[in-house]
C-alpha atoms as a PDB file:
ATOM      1  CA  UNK A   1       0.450  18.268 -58.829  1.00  0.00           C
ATOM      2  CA  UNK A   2      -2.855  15.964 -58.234  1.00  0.00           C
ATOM      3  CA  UNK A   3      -2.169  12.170 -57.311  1.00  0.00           C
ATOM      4  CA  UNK A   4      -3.865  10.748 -60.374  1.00  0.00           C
ATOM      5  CA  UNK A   5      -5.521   8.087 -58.372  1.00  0.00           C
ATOM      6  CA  UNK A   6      -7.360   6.417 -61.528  1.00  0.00           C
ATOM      7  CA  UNK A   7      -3.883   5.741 -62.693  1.00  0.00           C
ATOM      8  CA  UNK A   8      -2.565   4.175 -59.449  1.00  0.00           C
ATOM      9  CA  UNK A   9      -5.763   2.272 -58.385  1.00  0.00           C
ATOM     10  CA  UNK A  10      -4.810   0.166 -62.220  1.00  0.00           C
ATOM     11  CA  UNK A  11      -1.334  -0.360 -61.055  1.00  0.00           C
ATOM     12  CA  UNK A  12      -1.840  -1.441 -57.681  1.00  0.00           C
ATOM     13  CA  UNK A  13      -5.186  -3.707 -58.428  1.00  0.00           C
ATOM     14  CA  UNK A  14      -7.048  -1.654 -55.199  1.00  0.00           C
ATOM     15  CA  UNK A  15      -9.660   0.971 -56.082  1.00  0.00           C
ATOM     16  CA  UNK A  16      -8.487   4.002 -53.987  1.00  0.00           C
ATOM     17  CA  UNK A  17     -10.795   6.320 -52.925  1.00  0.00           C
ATOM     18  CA  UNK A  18      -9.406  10.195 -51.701  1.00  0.00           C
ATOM     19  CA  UNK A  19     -11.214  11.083 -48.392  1.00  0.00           C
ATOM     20  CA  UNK A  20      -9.659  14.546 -48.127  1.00  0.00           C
ATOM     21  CA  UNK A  21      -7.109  16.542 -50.217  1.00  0.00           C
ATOM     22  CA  UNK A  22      -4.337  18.939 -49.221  1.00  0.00           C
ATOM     23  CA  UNK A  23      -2.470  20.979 -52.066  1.00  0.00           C
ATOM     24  CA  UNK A  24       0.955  22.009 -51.579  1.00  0.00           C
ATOM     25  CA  UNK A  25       3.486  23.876 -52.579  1.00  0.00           C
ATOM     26  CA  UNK A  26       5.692  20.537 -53.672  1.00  0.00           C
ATOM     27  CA  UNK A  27       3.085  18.282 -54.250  1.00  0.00           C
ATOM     28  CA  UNK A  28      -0.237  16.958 -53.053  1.00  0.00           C
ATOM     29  CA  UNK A  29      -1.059  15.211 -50.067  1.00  0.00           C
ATOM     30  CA  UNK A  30      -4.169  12.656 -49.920  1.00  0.00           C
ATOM     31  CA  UNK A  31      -5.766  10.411 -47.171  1.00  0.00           C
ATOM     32  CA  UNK A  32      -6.657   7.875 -49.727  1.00  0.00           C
ATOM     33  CA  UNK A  33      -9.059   4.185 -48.737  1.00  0.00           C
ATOM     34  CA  UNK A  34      -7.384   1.793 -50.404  1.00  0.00           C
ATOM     35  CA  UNK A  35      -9.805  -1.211 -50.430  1.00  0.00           C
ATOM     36  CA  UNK A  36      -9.545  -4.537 -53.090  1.00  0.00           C
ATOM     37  CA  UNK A  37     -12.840  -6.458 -52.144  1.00  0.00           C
ATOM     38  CA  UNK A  38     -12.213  -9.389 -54.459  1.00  0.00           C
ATOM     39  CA  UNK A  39      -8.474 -10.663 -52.475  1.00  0.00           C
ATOM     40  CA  UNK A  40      -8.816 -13.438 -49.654  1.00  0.00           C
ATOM     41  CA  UNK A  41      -9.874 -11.781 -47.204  1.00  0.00           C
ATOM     42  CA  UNK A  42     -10.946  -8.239 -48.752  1.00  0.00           C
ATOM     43  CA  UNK A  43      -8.382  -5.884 -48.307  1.00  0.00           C
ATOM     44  CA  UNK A  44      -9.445  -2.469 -47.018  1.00  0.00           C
ATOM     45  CA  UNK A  45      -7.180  -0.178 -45.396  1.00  0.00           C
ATOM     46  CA  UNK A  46      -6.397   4.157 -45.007  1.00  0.00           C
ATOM     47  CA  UNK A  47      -3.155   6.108 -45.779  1.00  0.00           C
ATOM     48  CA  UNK A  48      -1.801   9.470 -45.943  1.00  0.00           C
ATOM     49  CA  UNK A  49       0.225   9.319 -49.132  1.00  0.00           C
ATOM     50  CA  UNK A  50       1.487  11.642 -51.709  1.00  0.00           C
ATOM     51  CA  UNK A  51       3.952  11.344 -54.736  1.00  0.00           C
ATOM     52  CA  UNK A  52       6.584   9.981 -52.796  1.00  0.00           C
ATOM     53  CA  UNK A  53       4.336   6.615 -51.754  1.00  0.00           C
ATOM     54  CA  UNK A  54       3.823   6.079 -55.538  1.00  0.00           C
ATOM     55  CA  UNK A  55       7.009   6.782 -57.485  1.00  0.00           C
ATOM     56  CA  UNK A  56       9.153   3.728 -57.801  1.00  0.00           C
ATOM     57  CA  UNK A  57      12.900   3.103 -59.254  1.00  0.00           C
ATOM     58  CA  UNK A  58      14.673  -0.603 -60.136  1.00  0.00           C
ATOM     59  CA  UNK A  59      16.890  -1.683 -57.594  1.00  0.00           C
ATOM     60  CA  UNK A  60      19.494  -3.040 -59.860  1.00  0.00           C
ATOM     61  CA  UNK A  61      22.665  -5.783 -58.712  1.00  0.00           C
ATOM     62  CA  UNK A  62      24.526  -7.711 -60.977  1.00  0.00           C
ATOM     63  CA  UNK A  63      22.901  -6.014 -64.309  1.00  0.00           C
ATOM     64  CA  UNK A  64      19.342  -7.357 -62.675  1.00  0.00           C
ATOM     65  CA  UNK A  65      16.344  -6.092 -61.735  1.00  0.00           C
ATOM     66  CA  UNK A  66      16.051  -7.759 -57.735  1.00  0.00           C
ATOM     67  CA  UNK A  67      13.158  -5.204 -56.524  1.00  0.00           C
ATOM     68  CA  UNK A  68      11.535  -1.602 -56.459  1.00  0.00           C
ATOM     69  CA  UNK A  69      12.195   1.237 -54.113  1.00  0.00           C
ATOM     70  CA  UNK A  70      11.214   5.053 -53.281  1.00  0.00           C
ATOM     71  CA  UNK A  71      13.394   7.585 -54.171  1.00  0.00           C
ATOM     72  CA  UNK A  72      12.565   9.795 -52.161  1.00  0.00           C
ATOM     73  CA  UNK A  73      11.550   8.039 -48.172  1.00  0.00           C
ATOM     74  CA  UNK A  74       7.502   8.882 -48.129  1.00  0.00           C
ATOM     75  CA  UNK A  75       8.262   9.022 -44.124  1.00  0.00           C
ATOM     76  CA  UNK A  76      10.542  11.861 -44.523  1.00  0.00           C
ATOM     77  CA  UNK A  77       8.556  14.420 -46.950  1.00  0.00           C
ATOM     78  CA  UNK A  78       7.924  17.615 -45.743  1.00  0.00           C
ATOM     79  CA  UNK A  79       4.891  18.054 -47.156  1.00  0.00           C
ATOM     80  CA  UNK A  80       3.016  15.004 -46.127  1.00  0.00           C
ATOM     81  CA  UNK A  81       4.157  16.199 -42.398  1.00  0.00           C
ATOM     82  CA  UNK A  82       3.176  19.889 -42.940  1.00  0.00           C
ATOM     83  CA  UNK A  83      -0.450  18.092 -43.887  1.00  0.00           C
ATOM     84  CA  UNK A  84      -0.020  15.936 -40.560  1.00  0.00           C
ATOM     85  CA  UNK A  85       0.937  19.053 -38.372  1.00  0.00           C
ATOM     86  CA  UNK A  86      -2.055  21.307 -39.353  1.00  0.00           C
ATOM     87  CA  UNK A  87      -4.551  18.673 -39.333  1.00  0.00           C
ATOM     88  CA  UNK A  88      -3.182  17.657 -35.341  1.00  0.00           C
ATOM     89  CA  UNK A  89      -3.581  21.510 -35.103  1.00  0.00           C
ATOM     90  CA  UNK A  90      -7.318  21.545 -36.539  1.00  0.00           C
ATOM     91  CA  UNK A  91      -8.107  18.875 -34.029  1.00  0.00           C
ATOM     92  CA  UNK A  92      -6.613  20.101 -30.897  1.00  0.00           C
ATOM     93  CA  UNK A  93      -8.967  22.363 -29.202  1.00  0.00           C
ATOM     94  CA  UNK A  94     -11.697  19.909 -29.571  1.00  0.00           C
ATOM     95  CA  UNK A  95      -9.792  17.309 -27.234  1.00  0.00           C
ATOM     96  CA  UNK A  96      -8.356  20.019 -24.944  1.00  0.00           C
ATOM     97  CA  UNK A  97     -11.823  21.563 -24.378  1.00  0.00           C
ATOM     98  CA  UNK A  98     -12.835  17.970 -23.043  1.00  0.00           C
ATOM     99  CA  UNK A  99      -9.086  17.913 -21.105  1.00  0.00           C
ATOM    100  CA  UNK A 100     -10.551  21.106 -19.463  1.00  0.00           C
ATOM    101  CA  UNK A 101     -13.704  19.850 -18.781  1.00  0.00           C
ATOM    102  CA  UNK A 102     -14.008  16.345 -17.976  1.00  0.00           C
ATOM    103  CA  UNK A 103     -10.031  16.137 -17.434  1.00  0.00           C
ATOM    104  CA  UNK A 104      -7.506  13.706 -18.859  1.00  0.00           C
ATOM    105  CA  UNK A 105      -8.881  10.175 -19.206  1.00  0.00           C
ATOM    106  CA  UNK A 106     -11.857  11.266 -20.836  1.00  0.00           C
ATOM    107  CA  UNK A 107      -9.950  12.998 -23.513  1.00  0.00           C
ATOM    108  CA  UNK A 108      -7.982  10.497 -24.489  1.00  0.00           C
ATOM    109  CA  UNK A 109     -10.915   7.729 -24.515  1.00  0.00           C
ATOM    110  CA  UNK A 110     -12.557  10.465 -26.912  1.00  0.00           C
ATOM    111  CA  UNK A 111      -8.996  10.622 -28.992  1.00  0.00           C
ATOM    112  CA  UNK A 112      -9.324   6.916 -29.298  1.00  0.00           C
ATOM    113  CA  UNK A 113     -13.123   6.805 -30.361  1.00  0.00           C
ATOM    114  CA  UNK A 114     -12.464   9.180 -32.582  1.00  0.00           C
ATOM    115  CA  UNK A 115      -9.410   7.299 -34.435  1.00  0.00           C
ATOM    116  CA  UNK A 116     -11.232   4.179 -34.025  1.00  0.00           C
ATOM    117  CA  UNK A 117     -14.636   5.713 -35.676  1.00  0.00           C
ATOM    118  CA  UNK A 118     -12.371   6.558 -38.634  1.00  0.00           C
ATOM    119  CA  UNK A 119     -11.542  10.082 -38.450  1.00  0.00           C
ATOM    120  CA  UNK A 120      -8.184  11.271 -38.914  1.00  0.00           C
ATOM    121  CA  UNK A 121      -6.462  13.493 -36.167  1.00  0.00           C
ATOM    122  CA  UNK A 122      -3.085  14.377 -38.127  1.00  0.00           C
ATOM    123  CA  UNK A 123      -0.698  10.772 -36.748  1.00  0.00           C
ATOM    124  CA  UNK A 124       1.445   9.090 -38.334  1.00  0.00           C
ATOM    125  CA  UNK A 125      -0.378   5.678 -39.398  1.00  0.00           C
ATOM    126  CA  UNK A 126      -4.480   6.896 -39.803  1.00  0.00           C
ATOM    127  CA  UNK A 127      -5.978   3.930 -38.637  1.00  0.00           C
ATOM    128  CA  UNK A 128      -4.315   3.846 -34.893  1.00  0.00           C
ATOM    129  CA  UNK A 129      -2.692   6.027 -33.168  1.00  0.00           C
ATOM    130  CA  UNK A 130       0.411   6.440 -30.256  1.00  0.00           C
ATOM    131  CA  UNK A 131       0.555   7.343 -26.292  1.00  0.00           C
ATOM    132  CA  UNK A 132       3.209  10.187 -27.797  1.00  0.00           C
ATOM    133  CA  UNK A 133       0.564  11.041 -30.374  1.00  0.00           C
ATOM    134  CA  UNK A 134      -2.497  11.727 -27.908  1.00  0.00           C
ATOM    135  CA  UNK A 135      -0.113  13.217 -25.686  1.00  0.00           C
ATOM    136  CA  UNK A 136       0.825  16.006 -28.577  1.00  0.00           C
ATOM    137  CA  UNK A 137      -2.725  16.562 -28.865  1.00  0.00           C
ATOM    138  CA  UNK A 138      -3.567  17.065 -25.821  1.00  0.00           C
ATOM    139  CA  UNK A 139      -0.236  19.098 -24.697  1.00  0.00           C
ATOM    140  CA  UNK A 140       0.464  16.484 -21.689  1.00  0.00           C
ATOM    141  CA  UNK A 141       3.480  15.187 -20.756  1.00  0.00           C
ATOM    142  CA  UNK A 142       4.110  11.510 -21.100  1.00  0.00           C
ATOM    143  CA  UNK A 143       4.708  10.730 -17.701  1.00  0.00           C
ATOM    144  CA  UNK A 144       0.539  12.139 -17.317  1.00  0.00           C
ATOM    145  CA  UNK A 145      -0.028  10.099 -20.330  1.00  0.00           C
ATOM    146  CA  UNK A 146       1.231   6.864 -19.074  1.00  0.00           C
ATOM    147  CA  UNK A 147      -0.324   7.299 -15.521  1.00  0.00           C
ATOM    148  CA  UNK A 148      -3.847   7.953 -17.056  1.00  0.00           C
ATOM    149  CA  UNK A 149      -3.416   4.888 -19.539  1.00  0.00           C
ATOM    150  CA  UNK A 150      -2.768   2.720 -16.454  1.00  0.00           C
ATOM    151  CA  UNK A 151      -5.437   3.881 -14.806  1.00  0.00           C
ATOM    152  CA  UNK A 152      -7.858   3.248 -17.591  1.00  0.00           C
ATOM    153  CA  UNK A 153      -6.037  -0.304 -17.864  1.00  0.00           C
ATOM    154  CA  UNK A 154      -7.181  -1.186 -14.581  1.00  0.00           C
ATOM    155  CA  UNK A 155     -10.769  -0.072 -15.169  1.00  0.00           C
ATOM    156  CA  UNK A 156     -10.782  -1.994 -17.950  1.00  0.00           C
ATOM    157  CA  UNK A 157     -11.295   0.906 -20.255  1.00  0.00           C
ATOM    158  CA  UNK A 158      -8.426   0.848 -22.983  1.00  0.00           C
ATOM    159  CA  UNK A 159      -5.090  -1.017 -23.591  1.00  0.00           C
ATOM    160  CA  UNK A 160      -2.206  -0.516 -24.851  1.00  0.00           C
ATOM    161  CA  UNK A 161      -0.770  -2.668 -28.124  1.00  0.00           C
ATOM    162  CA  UNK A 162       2.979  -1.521 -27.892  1.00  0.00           C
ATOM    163  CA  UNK A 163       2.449   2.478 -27.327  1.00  0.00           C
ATOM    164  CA  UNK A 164      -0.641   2.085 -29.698  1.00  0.00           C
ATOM    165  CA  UNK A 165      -3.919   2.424 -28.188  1.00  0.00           C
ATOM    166  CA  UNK A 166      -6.422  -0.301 -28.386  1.00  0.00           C
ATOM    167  CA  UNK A 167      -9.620  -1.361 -27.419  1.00  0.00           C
ATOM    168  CA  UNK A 168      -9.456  -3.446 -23.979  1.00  0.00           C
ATOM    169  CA  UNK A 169     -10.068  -7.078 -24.362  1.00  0.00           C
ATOM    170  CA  UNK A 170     -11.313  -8.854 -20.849  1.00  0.00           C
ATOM    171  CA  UNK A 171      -8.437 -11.963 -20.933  1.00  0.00           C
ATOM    172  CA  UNK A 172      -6.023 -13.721 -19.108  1.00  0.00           C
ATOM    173  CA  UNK A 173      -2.962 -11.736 -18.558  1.00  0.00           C
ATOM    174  CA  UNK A 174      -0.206 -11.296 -16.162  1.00  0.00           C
ATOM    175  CA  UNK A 175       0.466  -7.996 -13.970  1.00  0.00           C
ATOM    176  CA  UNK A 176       3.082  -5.822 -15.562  1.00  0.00           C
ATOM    177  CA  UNK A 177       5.989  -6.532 -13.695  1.00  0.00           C
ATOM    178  CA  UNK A 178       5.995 -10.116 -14.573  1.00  0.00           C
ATOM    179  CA  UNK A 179       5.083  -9.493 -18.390  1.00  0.00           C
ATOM    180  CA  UNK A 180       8.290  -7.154 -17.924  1.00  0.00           C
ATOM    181  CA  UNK A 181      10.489 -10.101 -16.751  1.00  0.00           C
ATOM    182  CA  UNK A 182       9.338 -12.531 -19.499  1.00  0.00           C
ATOM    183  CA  UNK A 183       9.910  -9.871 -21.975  1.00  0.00           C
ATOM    184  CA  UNK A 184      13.660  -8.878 -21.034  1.00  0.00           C
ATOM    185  CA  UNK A 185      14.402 -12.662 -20.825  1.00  0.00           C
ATOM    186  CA  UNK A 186      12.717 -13.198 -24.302  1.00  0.00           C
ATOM    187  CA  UNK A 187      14.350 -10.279 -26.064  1.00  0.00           C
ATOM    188  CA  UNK A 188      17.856 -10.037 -24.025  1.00  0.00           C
ATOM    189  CA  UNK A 189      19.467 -12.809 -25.613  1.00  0.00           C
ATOM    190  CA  UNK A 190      18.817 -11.794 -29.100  1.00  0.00           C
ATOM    191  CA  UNK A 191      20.089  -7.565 -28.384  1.00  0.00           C
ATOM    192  CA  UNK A 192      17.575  -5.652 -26.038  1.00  0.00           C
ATOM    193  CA  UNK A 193      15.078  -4.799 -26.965  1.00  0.00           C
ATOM    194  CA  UNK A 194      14.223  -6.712 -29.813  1.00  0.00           C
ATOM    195  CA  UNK A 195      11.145  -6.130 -31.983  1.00  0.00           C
ATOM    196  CA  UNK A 196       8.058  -8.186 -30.941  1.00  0.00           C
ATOM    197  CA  UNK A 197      10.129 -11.256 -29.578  1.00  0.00           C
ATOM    198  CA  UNK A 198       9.014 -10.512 -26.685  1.00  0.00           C
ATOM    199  CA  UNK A 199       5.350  -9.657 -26.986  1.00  0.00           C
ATOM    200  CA  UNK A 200       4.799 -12.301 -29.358  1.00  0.00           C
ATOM    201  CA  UNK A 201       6.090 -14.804 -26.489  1.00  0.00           C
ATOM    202  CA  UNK A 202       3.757 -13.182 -24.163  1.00  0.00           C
ATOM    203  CA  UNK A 203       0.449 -13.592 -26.359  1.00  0.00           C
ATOM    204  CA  UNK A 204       0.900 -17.300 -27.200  1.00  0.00           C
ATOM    205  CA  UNK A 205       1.509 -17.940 -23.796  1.00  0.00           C
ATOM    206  CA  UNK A 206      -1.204 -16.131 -21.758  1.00  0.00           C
ATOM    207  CA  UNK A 207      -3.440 -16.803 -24.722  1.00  0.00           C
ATOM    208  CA  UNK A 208      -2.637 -21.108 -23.725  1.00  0.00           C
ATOM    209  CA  UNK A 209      -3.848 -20.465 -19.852  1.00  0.00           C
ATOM    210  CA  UNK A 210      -7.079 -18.091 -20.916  1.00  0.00           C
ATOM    211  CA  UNK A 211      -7.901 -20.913 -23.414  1.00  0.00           C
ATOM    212  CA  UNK A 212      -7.191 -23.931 -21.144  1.00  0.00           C
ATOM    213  CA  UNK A 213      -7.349 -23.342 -18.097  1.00  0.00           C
ATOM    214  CA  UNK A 214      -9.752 -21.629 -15.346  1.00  0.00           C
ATOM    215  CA  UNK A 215      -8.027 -18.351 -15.170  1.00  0.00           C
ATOM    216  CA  UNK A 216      -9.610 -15.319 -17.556  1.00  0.00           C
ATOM    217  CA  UNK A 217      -8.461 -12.736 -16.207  1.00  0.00           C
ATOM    218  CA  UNK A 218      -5.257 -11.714 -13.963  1.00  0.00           C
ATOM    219  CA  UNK A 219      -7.024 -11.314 -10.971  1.00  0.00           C
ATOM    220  CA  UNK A 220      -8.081 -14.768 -10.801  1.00  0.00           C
ATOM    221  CA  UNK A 221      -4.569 -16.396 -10.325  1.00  0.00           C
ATOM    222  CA  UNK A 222      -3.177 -13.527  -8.628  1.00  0.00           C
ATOM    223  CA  UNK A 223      -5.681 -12.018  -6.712  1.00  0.00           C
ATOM    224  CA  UNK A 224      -6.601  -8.160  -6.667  1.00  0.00           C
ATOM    225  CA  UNK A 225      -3.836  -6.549  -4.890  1.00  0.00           C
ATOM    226  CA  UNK A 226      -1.380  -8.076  -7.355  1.00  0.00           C
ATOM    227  CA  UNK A 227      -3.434  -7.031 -10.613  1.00  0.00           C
ATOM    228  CA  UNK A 228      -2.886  -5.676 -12.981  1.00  0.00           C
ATOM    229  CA  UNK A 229       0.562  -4.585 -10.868  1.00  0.00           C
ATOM    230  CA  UNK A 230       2.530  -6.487  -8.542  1.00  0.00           C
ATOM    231  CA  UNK A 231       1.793  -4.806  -5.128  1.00  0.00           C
ATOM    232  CA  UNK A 232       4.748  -3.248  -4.020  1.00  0.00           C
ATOM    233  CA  UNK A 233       5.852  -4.970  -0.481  1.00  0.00           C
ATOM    234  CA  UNK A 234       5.653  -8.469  -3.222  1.00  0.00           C
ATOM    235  CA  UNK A 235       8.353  -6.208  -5.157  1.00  0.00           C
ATOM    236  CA  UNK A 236      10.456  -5.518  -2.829  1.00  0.00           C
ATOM    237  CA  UNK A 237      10.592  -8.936  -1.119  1.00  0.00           C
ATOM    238  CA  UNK A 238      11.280 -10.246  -4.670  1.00  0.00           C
ATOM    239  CA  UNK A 239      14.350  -7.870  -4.859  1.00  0.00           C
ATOM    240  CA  UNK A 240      15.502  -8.732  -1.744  1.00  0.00           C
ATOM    241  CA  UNK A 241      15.510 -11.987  -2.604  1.00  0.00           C
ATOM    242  CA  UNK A 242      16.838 -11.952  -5.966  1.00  0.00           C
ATOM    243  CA  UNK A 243      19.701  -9.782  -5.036  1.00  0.00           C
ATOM    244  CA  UNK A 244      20.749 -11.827  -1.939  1.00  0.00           C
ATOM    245  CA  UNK A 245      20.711 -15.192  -4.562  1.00  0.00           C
ATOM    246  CA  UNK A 246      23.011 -13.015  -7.078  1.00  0.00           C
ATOM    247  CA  UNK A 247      25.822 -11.622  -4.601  1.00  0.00           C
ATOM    248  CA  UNK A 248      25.962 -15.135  -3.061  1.00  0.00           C
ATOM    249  CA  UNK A 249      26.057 -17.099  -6.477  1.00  0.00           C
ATOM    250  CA  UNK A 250      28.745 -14.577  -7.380  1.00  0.00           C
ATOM    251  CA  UNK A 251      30.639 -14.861  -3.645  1.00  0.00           C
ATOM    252  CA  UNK A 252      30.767 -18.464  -5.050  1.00  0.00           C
ATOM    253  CA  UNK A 253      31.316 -18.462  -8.583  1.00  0.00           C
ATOM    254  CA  UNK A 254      33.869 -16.079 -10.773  1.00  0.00           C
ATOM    255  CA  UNK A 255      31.645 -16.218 -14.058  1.00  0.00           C
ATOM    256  CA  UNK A 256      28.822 -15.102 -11.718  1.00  0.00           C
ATOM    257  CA  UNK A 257      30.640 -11.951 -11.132  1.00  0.00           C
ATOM    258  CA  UNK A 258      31.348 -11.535 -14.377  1.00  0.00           C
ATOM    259  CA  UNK A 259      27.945 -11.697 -15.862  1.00  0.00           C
ATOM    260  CA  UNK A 260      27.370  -8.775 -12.940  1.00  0.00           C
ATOM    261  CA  UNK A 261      29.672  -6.343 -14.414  1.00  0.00           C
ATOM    262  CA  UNK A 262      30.819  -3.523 -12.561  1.00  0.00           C
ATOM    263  CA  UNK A 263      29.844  -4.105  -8.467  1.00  0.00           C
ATOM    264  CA  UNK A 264      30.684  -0.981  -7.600  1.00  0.00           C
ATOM    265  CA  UNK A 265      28.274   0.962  -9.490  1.00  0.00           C
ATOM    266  CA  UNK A 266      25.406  -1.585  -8.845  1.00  0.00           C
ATOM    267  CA  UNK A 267      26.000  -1.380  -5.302  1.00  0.00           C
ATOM    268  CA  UNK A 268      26.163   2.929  -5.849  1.00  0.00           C
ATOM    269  CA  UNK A 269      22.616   2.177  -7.335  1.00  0.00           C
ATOM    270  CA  UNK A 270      20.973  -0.211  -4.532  1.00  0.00           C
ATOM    271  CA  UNK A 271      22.559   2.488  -2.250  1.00  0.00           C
ATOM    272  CA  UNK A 272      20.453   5.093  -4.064  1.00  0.00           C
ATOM    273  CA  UNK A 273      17.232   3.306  -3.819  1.00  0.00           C
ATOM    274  CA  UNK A 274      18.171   2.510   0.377  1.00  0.00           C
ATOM    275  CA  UNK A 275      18.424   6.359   0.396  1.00  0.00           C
ATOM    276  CA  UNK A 276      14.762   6.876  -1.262  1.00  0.00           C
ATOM    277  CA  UNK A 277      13.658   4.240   1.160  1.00  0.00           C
ATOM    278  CA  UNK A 278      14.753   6.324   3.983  1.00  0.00           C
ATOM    279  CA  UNK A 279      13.326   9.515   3.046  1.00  0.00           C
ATOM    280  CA  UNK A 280       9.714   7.882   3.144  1.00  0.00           C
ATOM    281  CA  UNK A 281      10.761   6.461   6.330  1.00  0.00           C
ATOM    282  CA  UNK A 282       8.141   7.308   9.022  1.00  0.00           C
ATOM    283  CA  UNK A 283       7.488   5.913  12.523  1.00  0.00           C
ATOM    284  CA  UNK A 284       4.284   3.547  12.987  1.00  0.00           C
ATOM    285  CA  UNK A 285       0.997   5.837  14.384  1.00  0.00           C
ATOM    286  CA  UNK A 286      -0.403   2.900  15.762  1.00  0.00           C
ATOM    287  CA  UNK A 287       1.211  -0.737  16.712  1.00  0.00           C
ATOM    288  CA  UNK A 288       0.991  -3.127  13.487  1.00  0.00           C
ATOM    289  CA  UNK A 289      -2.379  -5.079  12.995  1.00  0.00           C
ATOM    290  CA  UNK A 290      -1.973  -9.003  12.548  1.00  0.00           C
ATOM    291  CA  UNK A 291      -2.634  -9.781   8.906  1.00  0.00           C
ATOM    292  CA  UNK A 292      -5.730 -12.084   8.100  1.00  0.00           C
ATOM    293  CA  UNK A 293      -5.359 -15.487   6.910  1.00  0.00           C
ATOM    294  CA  UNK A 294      -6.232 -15.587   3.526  1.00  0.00           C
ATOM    295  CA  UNK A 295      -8.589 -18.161   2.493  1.00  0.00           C
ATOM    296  CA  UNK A 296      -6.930 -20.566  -0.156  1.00  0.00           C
ATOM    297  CA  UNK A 297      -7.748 -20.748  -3.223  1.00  0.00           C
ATOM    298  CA  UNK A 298      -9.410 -24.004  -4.656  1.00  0.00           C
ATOM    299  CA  UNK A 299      -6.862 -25.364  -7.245  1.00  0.00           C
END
């Protein structure tokens, strides 16, 4: 059956607009503008929806009306994700022919063009879309996915909101590692992981030093080998470091140990990592160089 949008543009106050159709066997499915020009600010917005988005029952407690609620879960309906599979199906050799051609990157900075032009490529919210998302259309596996997204992070390409893609802003922000620490030591406290705790925490904070202080972008307070990732001899002289302080704080102090957990099986892990260490173990070709004294930075 037809969404009667005249009907549901009068009960939600928004003029809806369908942009394409897709009949069904159940019911229809509709990506639908919803747009309501005269709210502060104008509202204006896209949506797959179907029957299930519009049909409402009372949530009743105590003999009272407290709210409204689907009866059937719009994310669940078959139908609307039948529409969603054969549209991602419709778009797919488009992208892969440019995965073929000018390989991976340049596919997915076309998937996000695309999404961000307004056209709809069969995910799950139709104004943005996920890493898992361009990495179904494209038939990659994540792992590629994530490698080419950092690699188009560092040329200051495309970003990453969460696992959404988004357009790359030139700020201040710190190299992934450290945004990892501040994160986990946002978010631990209140059950790991934890929403946008973390994330929120991280924008107010390197949105106070781009906005007050000298340092726009990473590089600047960190210098180039450490953004936008910690260099990797910095990581592991940090985890030397950091594990020496924890086995002697816990040599010293029962509640330390406690807080550790099980030893054993930590140690079973660090013993793990030694043995990846050693199997990229190789002898010097040539006798060390003495490292260049770096100029310091004017503070």
């Amino acid at each position: 059956m037809p969404i009667d949008l005249e009907k549901e543009s009068a009960e939600s106050g928004c003029t809806l607009t369908a942009l394409r159709r897709w009949p069904g066997p159940d019911h229809e499915v509709a990506l639908v503008r919803f747009e309501k020009k005269d709210a502060d600010p104008p509202y204006a917005d896209t949506h797959l929806v179907c029957e299930c988005d519009f049909a409402y029952e009372d949530v009743v407690r105590d003999g009272k009306v407290v709210g409204k609620t689907h009866p059937k879960d719009p994310h669940r309906c078959r139908s609307k994700k039948a529409v969603m599979r054969s549209v991602q199906l419709e778009a797919k050799p488009k992208f892969q022919a440019m995965l073929r051609e000018d390989g991976l990157k340049a596919a997915i900075l076309a998937v996000h063009a695309s999404v961000s032009a307004g056209e709809y490529l069969g995910q799950t919210v139709a104004t943005m879309i996920y890493a898992q998302e361009v990495g179904e259309l494209l038939d990659a596996e994540m792992s590629e996915i994530r490698s080419a997204l950092d690699e188009l992070f560092a040329e200051e390409k495309l970003d990453l909101n969460g696992m959404i893609l988004a357009e790359y802003v030139r700020r201040f922000r710190f190299p992934k590692e450290i945004q990892a620490l501040f994160i986990m030591m946002i978010e631990e406290p209140l059950g790991w992981p934890n929403g946008d705790a973390g994330d929120c925490f991280l924008a107010e904070l390197e949105g106070t030093i781009h906005a007050h202080t000298r340092f726009k972008h990473g590089a600047d307070a960190f210098w180039p080998h450490n953004y936008p990732r910690v260099a990797a001899h910095h990581l592991v002289q940090f985890g030397r470091y950091c594990l020496a302080v924890a086995a002697e704080r816990a040599a010293r102090d029962p509640k330390v140990l406690d807080d550790l957990g099980e030893t054993d099986r930590l140690a079973a892990e660090l013993e793990s990592i030694a043995a990846k260490f050693r199997s990229l173990a190789k002898p010097p070709s040539k006798p060390p160089r003495p490292r260049k004294r770096r100029t310091k930075k004017p503070r």
